[in-house]
Protein backbone atom coordinates (compact mmCIF):
# COMPACT_ATOMS: atom_id res chain seq x y z
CA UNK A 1 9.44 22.35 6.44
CA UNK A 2 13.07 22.36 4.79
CA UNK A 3 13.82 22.64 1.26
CA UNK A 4 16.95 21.95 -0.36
CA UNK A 5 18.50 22.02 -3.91
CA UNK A 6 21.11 19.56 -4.73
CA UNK A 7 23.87 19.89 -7.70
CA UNK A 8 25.88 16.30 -8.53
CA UNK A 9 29.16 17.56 -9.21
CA UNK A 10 29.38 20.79 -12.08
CA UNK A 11 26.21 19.42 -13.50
CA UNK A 12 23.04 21.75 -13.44
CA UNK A 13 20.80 18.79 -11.86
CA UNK A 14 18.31 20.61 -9.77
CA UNK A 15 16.05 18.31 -7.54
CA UNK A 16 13.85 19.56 -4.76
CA UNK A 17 13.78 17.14 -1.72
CA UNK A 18 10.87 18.20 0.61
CA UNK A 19 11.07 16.93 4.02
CA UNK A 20 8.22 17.74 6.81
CA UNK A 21 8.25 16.33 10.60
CA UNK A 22 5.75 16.57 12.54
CA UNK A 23 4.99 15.49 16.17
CA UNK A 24 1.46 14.37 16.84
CA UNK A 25 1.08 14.90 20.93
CA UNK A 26 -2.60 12.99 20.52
CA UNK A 27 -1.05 9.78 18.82
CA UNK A 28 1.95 10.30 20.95
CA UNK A 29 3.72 9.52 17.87
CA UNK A 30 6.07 11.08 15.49
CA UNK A 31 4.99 11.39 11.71
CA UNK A 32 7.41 12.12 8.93
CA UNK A 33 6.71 13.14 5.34
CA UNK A 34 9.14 13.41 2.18
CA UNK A 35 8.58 14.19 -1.61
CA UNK A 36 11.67 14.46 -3.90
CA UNK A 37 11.18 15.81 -6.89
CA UNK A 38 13.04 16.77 -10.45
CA UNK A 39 12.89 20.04 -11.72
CA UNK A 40 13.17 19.54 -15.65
CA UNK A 41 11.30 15.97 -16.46
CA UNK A 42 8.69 16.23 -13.52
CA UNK A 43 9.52 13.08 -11.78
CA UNK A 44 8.43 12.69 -8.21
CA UNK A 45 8.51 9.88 -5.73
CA UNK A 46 4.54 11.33 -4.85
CA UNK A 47 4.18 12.42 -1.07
CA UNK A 48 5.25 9.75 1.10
CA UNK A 49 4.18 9.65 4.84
CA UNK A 50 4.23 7.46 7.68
CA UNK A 51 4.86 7.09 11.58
CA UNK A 52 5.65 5.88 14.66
CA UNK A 53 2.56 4.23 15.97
CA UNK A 54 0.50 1.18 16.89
CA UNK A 55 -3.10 0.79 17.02
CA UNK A 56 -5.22 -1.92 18.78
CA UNK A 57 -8.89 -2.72 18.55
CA UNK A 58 -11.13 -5.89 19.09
CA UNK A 59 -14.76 -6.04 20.52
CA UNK A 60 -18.19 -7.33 19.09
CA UNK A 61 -21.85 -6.26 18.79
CA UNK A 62 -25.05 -8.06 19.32
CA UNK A 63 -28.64 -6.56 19.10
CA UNK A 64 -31.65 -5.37 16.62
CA UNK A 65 -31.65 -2.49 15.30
CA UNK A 66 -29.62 0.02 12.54
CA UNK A 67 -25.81 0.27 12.28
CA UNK A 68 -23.63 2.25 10.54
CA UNK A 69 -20.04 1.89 9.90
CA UNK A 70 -16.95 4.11 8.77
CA UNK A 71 -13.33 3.21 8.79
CA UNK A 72 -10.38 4.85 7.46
CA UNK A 73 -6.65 3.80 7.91
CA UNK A 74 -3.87 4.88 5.51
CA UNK A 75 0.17 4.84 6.61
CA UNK A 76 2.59 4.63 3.73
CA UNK A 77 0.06 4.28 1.29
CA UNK A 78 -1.39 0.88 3.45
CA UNK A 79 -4.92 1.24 3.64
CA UNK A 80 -8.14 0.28 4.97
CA UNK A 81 -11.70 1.30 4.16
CA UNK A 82 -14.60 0.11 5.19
CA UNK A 83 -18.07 1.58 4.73
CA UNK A 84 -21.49 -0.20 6.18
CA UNK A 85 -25.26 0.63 6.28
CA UNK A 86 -27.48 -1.77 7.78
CA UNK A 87 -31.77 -0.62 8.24
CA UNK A 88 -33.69 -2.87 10.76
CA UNK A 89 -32.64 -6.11 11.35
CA UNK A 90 -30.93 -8.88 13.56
CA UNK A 91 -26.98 -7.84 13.36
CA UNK A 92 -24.32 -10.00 15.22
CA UNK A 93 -20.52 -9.12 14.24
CA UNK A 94 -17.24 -9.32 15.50
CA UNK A 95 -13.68 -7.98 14.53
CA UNK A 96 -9.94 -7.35 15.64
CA UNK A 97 -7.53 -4.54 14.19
CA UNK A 98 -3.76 -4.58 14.76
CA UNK A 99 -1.80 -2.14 13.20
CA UNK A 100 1.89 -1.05 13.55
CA UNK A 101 4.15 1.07 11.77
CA UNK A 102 8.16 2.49 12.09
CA UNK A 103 10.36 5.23 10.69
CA UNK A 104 13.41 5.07 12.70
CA UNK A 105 15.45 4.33 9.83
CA UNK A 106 15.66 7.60 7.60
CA UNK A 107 15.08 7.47 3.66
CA UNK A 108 17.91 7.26 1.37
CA UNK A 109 18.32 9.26 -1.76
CA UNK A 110 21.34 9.04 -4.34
CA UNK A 111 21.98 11.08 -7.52
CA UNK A 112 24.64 9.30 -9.80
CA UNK A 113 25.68 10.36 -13.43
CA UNK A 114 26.40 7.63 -15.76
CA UNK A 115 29.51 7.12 -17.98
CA UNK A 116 29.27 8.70 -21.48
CA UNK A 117 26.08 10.76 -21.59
CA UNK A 118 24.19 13.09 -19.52
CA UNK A 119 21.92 10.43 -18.31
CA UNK A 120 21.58 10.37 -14.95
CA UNK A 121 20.30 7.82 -11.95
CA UNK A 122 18.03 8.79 -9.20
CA UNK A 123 17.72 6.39 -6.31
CA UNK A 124 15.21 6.67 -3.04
CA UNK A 125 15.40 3.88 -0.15
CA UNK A 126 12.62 4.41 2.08
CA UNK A 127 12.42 1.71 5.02
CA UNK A 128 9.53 2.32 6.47
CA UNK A 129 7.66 -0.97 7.37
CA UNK A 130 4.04 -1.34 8.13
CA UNK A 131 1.71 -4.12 9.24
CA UNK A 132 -2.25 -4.31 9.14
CA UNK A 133 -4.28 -7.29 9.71
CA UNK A 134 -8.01 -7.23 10.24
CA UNK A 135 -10.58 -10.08 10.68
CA UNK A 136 -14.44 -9.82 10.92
CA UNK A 137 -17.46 -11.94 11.16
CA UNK A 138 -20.77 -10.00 10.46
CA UNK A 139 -24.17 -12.39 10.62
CA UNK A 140 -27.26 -10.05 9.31
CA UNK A 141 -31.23 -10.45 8.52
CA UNK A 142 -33.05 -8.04 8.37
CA UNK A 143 -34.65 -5.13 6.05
CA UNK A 144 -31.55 -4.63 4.05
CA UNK A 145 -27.93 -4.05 4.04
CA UNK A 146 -24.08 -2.38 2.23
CA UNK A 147 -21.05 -3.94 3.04
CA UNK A 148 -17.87 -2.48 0.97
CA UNK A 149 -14.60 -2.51 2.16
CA UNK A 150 -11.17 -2.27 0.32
CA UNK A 151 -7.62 -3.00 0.97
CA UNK A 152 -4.66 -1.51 -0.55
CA UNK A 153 -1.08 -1.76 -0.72
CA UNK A 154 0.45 0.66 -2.50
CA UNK A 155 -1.09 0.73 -5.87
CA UNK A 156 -2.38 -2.57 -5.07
CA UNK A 157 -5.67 -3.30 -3.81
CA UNK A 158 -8.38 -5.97 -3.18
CA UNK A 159 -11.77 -5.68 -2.02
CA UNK A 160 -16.14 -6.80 -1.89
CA UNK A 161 -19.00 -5.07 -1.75
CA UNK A 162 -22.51 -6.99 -0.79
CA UNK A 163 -25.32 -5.04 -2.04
CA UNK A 164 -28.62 -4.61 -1.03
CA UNK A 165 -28.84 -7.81 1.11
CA UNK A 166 -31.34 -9.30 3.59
CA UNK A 167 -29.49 -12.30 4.58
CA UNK A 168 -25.93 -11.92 4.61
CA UNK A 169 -23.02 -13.60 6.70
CA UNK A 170 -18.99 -12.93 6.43
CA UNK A 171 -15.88 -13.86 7.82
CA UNK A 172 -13.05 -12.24 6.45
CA UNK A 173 -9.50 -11.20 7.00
CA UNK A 174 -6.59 -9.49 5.26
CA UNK A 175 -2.93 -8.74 5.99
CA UNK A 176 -1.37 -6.13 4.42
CA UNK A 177 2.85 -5.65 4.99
CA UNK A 178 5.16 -3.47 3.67
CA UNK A 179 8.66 -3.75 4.40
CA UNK A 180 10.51 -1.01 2.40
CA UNK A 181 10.09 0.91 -0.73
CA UNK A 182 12.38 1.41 -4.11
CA UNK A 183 12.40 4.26 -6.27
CA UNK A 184 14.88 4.79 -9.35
CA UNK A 185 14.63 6.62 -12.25
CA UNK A 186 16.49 7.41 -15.19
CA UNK A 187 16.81 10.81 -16.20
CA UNK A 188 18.22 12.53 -19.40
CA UNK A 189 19.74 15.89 -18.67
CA UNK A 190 20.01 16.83 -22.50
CA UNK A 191 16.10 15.88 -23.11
CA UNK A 192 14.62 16.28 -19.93
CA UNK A 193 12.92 12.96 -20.33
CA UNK A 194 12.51 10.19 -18.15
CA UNK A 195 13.93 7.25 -19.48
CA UNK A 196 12.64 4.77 -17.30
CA UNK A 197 10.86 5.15 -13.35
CA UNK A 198 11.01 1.38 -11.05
CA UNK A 199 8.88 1.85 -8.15
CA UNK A 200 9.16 -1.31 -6.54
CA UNK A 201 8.12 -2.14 -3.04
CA UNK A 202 8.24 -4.94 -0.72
CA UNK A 203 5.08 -5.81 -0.09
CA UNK A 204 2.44 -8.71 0.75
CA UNK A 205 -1.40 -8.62 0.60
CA UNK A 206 -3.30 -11.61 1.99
CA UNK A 207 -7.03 -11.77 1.14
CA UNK A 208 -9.52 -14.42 3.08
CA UNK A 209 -13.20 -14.04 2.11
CA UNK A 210 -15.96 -16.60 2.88
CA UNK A 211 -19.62 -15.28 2.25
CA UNK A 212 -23.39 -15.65 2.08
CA UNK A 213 -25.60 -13.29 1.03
CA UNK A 214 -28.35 -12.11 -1.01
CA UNK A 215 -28.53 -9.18 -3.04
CA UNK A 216 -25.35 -8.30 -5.78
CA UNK A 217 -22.18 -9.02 -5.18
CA UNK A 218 -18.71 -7.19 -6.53
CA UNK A 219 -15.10 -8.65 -5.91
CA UNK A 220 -12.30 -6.87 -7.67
CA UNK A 221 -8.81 -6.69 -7.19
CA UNK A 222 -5.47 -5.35 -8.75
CA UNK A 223 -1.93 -5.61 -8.94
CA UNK A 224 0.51 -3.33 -10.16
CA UNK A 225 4.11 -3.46 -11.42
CA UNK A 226 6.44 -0.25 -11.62
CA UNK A 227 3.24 1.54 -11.30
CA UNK A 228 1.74 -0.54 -14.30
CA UNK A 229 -0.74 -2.98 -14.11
CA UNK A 230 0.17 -6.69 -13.53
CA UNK A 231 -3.33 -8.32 -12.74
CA UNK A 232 -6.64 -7.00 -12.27
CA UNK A 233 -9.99 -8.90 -12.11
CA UNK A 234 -13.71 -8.05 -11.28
CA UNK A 235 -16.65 -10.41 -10.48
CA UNK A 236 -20.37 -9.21 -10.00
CA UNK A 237 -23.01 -11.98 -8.39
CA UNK A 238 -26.45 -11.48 -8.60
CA UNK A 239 -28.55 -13.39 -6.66
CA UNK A 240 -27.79 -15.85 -3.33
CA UNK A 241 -24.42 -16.96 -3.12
CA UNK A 242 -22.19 -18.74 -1.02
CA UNK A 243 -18.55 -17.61 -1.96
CA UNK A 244 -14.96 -18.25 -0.83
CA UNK A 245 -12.03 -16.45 -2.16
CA UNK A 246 -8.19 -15.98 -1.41
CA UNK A 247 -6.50 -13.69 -3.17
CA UNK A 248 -2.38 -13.47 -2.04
CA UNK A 249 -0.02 -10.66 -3.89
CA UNK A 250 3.53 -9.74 -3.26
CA UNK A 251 6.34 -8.21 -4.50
CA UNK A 252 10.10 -8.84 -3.47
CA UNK A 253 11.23 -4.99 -4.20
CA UNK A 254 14.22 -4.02 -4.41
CA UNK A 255 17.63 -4.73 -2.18
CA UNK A 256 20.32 -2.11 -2.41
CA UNK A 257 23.09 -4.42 -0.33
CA UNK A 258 22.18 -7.51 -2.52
CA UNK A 259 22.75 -5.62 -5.70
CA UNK A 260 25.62 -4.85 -4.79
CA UNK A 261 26.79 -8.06 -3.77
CA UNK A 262 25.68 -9.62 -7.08
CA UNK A 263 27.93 -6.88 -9.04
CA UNK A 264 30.95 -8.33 -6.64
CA UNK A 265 30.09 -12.02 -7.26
CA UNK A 266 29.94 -11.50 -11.31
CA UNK A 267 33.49 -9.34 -11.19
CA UNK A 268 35.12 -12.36 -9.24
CA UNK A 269 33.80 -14.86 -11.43
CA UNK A 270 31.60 -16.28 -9.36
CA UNK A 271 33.72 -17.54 -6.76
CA UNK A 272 31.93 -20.62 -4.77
CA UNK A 273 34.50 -18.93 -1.86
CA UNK A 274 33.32 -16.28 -2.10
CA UNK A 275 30.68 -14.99 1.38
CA UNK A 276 27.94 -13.06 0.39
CA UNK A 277 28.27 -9.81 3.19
CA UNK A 278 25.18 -9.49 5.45
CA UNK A 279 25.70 -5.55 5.98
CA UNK A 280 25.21 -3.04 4.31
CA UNK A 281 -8.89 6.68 -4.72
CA UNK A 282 -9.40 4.43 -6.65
CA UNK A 283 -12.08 3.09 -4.77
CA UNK A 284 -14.92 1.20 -6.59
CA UNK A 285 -18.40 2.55 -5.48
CA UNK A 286 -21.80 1.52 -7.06
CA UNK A 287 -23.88 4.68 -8.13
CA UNK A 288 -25.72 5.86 -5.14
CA UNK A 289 -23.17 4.48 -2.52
CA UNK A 290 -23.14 5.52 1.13
């Protein structure tokens, strides 16, 4: 683990940037970690984490009996949870889970004082991209079952849970992407106050749900905005239900190179000759859940 302290110019700015590697001989893949931190106000970009690595798995099951099911998958803050009970019954499911993930490119961080003041800009670009996309189809009768599974996307999620069920069938699938992440934040150096903190990511979430069960029902979903919240919605179904639902979020984050390009374009006057340069857990359980 390496710490370092870093001063921009003759101004006491102390910020902490924590950076762990680690090599995981088991995944045969290499896992880096970062948090950067500010002394005075308390601002942090939270641990961030993520890897080299691909995952494959596909296969089905077919019989009577009881099944249980646990899944867990979180790189970047792109997660998957799934937790399933089923007591005697009939139980005929199938499913497919691709994941990939890449840190070759290294995080960015930049530490700029404005003009006039002792405000100050902190700037992270982390390009670490991830991809998840799982499908199943689960048919069920029997004595009685819990489905609940959630997707999130950092600080956005969508999910179901089907309750207590004797006759339940589901095809679903989700794709979750991130591309790269954007923190900035503005700091005051007199105050020690954060004047304003942008976490924007790129990111896409892609929700496909078609159902039939018996039972009680939950859908929810959220979507956030500089950590805030954009959207959020909750439906509970008691009863027997046939439901379909798509639910698709995304957020452009933030380009560094295109910001800067816009800056050049307004300074020329908008130039039509002018080429635009290509470089440069909250998880929502019912009382008594599994």
């Amino acid at each position: 683990m390496a710490s370092r302290h870093i001063d921009a110019g003759s101004q006491k700015r102390g910020f902490i940037i924590v950076v762990l590697v680690l090599l995981s001989s088991s995944l045969s893949a290499l896992c880096a970690f970062y948090e950067i931190s500010e002394d005075e106000t308390g601002w942090t970009t939270g641990y961030r984490r993520s890897m080299k690595a691909s995952f494959e798995l596909s296969g089905f099951a077919l019989g009577d009996g009881t099944y249980r099911r646990y899944t867990e998958i979180d790189v970047n803050d792109v997660r998957m949870r799934e937790r399933i009970a089923a007591t005697e019954g009939s139980l005929d499911t199938e499913e497919s889970i691709t994941l990939s993930a890449d840190d070759k490119i290294p995080w960015e961080s930049e530490l700029e004082k404005l003009p006039g003041g002792q405000d100050y800009t902190l700037t992270v670009n982390e390009t670490w991209p991830v991809s998840l996309t799982a499908k199943r189809s689960t048919d069920y009768v029997g004595q009685g079952m819990n489905d609940r599974e959630i997707f999130g996307n950092n600080l956005d999620y969508v999910g179901s849970q089907h309750l207590y069920t004797t006759d339940f069938r589901k095809d679903r699938t989700c794709d979750l992407d991130l591309n790269n992440t954007w923190f900035e934040a503005l700091l005051n150096d007199t105050t020690n106050t954060i004047l304003e903190d942008i976490f924007r990511p790129a990111k896409t979430t892609d929700y496909n749900l078609d159902s039939y069960s018996t039972g009680l029902v939950i859908l929810k979903y959220r979507q956030s905005s500089d950590r805030e919240l954009a959207s959020e919605s909750e439906e509970r179904y008691a009863g027997t239900f046939s439901i379909q639902r798509h639910i698709s979020m995304a957020s452009p984050g933030i380009n560094k190179t295109e910001q800067e390009v816009d800056w050049l374009e307004c300074c020329m006057g908008g130039d039509p000759n002018f080429t635009r340069s290509q470089s440069c857990d909250y998880i929502f359980l019912e009382e008594g859940a599994i």
